[in-house]
N, C-alpha and C. Protein backbone atom coordinates (compact mmCIF):
# COMPACT_ATOMS: atom_id res chain seq x y z
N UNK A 1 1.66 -6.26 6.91
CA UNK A 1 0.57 -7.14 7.27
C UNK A 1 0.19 -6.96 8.74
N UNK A 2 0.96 -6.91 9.88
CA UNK A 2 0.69 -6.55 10.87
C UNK A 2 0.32 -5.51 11.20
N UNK A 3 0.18 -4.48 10.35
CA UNK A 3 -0.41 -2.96 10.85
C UNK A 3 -1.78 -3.28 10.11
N UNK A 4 -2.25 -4.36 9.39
CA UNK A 4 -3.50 -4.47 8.98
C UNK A 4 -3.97 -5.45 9.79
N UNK A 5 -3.35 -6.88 10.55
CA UNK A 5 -3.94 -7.83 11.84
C UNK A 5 -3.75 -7.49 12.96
N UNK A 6 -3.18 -6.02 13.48
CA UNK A 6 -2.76 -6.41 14.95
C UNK A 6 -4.11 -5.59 15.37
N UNK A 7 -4.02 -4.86 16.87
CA UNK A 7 -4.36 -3.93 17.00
C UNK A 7 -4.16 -3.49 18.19
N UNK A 8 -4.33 -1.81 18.31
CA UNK A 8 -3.83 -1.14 19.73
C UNK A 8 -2.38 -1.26 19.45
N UNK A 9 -1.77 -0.52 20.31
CA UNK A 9 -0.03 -0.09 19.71
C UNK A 9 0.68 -1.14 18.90
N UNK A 10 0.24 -2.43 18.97
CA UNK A 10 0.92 -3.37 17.96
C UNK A 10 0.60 -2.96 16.77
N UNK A 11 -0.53 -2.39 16.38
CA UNK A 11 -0.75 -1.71 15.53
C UNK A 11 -0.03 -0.18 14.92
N UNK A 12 0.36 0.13 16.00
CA UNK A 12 1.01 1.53 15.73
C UNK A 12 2.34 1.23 15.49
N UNK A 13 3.46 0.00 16.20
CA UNK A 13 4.12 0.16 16.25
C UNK A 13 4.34 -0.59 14.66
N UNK A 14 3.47 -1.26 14.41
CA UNK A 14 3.98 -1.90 12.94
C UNK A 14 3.75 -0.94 12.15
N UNK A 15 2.34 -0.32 12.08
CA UNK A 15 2.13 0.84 10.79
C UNK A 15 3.96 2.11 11.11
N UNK A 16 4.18 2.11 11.93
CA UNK A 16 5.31 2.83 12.30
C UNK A 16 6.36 2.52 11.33
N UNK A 17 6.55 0.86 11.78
CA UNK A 17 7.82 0.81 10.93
C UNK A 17 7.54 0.25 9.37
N UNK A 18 6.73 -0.33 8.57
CA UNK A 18 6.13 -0.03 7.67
C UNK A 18 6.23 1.03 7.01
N UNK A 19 5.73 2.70 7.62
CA UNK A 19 5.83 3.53 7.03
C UNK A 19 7.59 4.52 6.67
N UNK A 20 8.61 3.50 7.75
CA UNK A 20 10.03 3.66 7.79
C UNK A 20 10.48 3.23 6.25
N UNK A 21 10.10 1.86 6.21
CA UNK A 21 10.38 1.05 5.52
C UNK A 21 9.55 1.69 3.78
N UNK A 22 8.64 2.24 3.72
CA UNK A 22 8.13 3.13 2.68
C UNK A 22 8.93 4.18 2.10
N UNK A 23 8.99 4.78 3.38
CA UNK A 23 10.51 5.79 2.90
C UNK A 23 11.82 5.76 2.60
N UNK A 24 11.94 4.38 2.70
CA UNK A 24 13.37 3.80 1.98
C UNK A 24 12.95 3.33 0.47
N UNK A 25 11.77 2.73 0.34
CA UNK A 25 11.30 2.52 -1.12
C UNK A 25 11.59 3.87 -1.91
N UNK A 26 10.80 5.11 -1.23
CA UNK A 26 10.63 6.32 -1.97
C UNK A 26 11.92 6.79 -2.28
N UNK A 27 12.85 6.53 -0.88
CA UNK A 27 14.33 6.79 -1.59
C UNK A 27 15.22 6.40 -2.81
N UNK A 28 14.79 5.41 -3.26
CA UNK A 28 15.34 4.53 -4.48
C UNK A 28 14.47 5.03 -5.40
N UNK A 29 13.33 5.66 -5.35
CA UNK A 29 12.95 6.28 -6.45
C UNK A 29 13.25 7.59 -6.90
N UNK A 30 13.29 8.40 -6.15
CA UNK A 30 13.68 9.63 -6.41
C UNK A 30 13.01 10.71 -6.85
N UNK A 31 13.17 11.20 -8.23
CA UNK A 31 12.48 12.09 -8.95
C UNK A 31 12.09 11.41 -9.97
N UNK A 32 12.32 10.26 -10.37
CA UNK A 32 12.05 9.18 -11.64
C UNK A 32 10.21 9.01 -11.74
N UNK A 33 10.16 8.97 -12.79
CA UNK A 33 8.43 8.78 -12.52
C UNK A 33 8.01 7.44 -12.63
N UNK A 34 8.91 6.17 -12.82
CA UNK A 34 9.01 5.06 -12.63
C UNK A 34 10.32 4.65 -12.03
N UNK A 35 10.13 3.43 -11.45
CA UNK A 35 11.94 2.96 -10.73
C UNK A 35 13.03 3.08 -11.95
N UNK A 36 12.78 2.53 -12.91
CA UNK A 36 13.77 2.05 -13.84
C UNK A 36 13.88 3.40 -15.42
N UNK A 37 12.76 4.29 -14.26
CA UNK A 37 13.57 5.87 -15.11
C UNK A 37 11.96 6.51 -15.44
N UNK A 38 11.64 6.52 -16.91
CA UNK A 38 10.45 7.07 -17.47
C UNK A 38 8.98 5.33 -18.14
N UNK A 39 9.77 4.64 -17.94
CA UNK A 39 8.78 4.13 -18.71
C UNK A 39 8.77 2.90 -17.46
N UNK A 40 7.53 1.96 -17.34
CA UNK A 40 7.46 1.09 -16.06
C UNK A 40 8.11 -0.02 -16.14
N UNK A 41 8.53 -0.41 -15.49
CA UNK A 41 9.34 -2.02 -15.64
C UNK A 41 9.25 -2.75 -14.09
N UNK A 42 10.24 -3.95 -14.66
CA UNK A 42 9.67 -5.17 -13.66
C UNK A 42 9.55 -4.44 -11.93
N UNK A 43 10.94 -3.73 -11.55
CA UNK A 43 10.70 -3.63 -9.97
C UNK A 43 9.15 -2.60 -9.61
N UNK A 44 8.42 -1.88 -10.52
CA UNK A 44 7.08 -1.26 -10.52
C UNK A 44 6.43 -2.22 -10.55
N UNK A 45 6.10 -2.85 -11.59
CA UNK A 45 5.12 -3.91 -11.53
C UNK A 45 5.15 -4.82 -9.65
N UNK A 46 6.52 -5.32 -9.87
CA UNK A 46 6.91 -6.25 -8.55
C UNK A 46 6.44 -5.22 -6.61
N UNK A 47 6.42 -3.74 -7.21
CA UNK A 47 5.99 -3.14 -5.66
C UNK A 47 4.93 -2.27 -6.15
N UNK A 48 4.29 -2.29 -7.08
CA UNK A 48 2.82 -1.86 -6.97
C UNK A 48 1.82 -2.06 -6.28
N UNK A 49 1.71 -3.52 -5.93
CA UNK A 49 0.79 -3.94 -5.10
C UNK A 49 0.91 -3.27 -3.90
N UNK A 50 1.54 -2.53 -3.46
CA UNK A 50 1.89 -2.09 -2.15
C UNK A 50 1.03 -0.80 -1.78
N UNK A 51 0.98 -0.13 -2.70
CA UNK A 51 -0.14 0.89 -3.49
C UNK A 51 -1.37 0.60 -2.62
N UNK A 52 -2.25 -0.40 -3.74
CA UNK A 52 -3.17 -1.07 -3.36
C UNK A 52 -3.38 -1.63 -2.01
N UNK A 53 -2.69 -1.92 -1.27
CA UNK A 53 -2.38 -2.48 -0.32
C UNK A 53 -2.74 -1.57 0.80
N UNK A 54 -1.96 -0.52 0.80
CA UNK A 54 -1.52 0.17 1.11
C UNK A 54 -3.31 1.10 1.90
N UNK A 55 -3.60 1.29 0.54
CA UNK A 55 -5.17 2.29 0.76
C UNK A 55 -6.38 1.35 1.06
N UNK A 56 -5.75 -0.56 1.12
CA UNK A 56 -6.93 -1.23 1.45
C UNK A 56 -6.79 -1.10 3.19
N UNK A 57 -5.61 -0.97 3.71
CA UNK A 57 -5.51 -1.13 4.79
C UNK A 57 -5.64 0.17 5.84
N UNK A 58 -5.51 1.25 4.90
CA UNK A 58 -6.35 2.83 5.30
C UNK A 58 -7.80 2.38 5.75
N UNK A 59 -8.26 1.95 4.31
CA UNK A 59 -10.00 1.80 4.70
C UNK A 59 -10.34 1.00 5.47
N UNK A 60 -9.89 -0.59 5.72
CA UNK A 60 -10.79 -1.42 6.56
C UNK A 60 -9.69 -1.10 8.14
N UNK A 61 -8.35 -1.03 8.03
CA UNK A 61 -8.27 -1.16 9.66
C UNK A 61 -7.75 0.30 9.83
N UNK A 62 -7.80 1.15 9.40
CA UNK A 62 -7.94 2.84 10.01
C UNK A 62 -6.21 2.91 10.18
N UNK A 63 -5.52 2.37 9.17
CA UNK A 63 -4.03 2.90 9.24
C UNK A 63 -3.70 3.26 8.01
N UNK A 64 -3.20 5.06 8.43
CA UNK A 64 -2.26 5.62 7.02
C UNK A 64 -1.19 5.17 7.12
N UNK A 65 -0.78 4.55 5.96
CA UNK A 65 0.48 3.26 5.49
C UNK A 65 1.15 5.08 4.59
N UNK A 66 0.60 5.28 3.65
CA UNK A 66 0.98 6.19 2.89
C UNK A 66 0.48 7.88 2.63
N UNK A 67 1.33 8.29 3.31
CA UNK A 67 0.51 9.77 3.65
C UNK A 67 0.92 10.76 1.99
N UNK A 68 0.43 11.31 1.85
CA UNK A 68 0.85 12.51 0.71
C UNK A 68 1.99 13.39 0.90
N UNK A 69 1.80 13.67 2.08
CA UNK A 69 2.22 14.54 2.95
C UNK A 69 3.98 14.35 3.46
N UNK A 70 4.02 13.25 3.56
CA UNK A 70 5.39 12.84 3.98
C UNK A 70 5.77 11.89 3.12
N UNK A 71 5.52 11.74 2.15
CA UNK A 71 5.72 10.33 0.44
C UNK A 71 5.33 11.33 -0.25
N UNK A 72 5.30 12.38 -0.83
CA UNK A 72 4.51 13.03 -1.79
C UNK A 72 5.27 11.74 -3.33
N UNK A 73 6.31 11.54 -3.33
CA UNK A 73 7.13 11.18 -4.32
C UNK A 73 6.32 9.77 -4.84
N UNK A 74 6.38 8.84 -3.77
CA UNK A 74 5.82 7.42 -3.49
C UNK A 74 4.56 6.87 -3.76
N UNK A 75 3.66 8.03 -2.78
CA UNK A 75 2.13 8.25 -3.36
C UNK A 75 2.01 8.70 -4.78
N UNK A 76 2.82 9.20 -5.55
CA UNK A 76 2.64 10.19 -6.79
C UNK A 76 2.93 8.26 -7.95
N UNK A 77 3.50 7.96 -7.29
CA UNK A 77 4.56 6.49 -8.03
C UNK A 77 3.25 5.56 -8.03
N UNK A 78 2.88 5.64 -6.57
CA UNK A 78 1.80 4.54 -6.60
C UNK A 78 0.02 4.75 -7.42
N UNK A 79 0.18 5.87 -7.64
CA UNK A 79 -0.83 6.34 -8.34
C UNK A 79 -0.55 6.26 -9.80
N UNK A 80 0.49 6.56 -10.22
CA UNK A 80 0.95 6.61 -11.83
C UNK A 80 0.95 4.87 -11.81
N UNK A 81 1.42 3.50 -10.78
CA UNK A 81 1.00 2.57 -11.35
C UNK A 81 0.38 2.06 -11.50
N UNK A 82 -0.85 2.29 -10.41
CA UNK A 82 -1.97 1.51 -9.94
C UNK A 82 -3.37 2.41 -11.15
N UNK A 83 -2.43 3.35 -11.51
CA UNK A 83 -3.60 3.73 -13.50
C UNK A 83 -3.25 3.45 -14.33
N UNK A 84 -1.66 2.74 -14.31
CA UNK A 84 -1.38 2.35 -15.67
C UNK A 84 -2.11 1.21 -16.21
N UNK A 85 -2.12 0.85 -17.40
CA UNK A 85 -4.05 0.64 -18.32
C UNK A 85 -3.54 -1.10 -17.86
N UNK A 86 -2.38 -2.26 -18.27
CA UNK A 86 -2.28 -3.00 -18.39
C UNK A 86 -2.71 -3.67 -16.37
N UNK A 87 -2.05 -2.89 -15.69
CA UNK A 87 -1.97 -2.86 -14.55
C UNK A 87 -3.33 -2.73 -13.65
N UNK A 88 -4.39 -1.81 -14.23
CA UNK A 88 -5.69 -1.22 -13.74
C UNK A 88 -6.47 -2.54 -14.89
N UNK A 89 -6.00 -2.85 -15.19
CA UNK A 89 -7.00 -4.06 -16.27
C UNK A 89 -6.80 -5.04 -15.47
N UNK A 90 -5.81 -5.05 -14.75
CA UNK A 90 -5.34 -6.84 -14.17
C UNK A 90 -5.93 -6.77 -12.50
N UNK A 91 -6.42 -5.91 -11.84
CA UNK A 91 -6.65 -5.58 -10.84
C UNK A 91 -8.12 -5.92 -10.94
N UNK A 92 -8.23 -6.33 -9.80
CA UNK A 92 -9.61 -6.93 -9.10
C UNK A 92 -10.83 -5.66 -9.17
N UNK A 93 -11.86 -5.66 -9.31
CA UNK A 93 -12.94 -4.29 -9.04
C UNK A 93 -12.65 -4.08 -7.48
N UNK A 94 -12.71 -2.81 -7.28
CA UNK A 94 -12.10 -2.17 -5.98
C UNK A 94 -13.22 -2.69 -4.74
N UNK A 95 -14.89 -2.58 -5.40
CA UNK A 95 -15.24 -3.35 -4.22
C UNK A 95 -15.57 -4.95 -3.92
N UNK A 96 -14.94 -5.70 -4.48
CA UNK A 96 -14.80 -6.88 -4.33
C UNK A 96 -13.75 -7.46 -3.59
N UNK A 97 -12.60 -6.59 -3.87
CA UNK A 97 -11.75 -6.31 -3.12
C UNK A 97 -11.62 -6.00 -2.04
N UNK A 98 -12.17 -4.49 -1.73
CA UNK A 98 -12.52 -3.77 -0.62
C UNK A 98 -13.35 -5.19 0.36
N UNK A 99 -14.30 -5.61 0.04
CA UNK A 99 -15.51 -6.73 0.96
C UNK A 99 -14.31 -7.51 1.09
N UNK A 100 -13.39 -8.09 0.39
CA UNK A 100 -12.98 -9.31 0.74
C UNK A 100 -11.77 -9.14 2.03
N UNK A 101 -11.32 -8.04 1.82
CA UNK A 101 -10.19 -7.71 2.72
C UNK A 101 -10.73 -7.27 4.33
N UNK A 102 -11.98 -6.81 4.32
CA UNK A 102 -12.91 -6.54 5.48
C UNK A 102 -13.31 -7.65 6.16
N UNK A 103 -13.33 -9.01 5.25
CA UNK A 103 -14.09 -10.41 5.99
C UNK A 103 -12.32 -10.86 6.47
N UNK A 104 -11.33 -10.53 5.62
CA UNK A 104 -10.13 -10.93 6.00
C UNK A 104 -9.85 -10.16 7.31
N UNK A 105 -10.31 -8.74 7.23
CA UNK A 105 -9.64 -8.28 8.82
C UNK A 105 -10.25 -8.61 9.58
N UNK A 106 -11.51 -9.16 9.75
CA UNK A 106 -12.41 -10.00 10.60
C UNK A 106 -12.20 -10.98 11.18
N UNK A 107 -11.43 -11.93 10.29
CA UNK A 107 -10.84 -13.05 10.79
C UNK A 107 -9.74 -12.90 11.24
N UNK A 108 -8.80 -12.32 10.88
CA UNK A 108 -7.51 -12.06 11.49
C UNK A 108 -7.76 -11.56 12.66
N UNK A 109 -8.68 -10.40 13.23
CA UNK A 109 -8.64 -9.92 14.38
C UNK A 109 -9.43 -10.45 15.82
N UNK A 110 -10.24 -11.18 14.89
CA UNK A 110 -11.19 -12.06 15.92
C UNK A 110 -10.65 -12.51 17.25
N UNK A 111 -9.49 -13.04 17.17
CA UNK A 111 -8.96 -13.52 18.45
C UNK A 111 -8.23 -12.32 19.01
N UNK A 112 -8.30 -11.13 18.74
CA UNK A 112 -7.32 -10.23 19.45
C UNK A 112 -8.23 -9.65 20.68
N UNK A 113 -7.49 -9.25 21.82
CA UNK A 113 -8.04 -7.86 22.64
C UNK A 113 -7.84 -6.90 22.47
């Protein structure tokens, strides 16, 4: 959350450890194409949102949370959940979403320098 309200190195230093903290997720996953092996279960469902999260806070405040590049495993996880059908049915339309999280970084940042 703070690498999406702060900004200027408070910003860096949270997207920093955030993206620490990503790579300990990716570690518990492994080579599995879900946490709990081949098929999705509760701890997917429970850190999917992070996904989402993740690429809302790329677009409105200009921080890669999740690179390809250094998560190939994580990004690959968050993509296989954020299409799975029950999961992509329960999810908000992306730009309703997208607008709402933009009036949210608006307000959150308003008082910053």
């Amino acid at each position: 959350m703070s690498a999406f309200a702060k900004k200027g190195e408070e910003k860096e230093k949270a997207a920093k450890e955030a993206r620490e903290n990503l790579k300990v997720l990716e570690s518990g996953l492994g080579e599995k194409s879900f946490f709990g092996g081949e098929t999705i279960g509760y701890v997917d469902i429970a850190a999917g949102w992070i996904g989402c999260w993740g690429r809302i806070t790329e677009k409105v405040a200009g921080v890669n949370l999740i690179d390809a590049e250094t998560m190939p495993l994580l990004n690959a996880w968050f993509e296989r959940v954020l299409e799975f059908p029950i999961i992509k049915e329960c999810l908000p339309p992306g730009d309703r979403l997208l607008e709402h999280n933009v009036n949210f970084h608006k307000v959150l940042t308003a008082g910053s320098t």
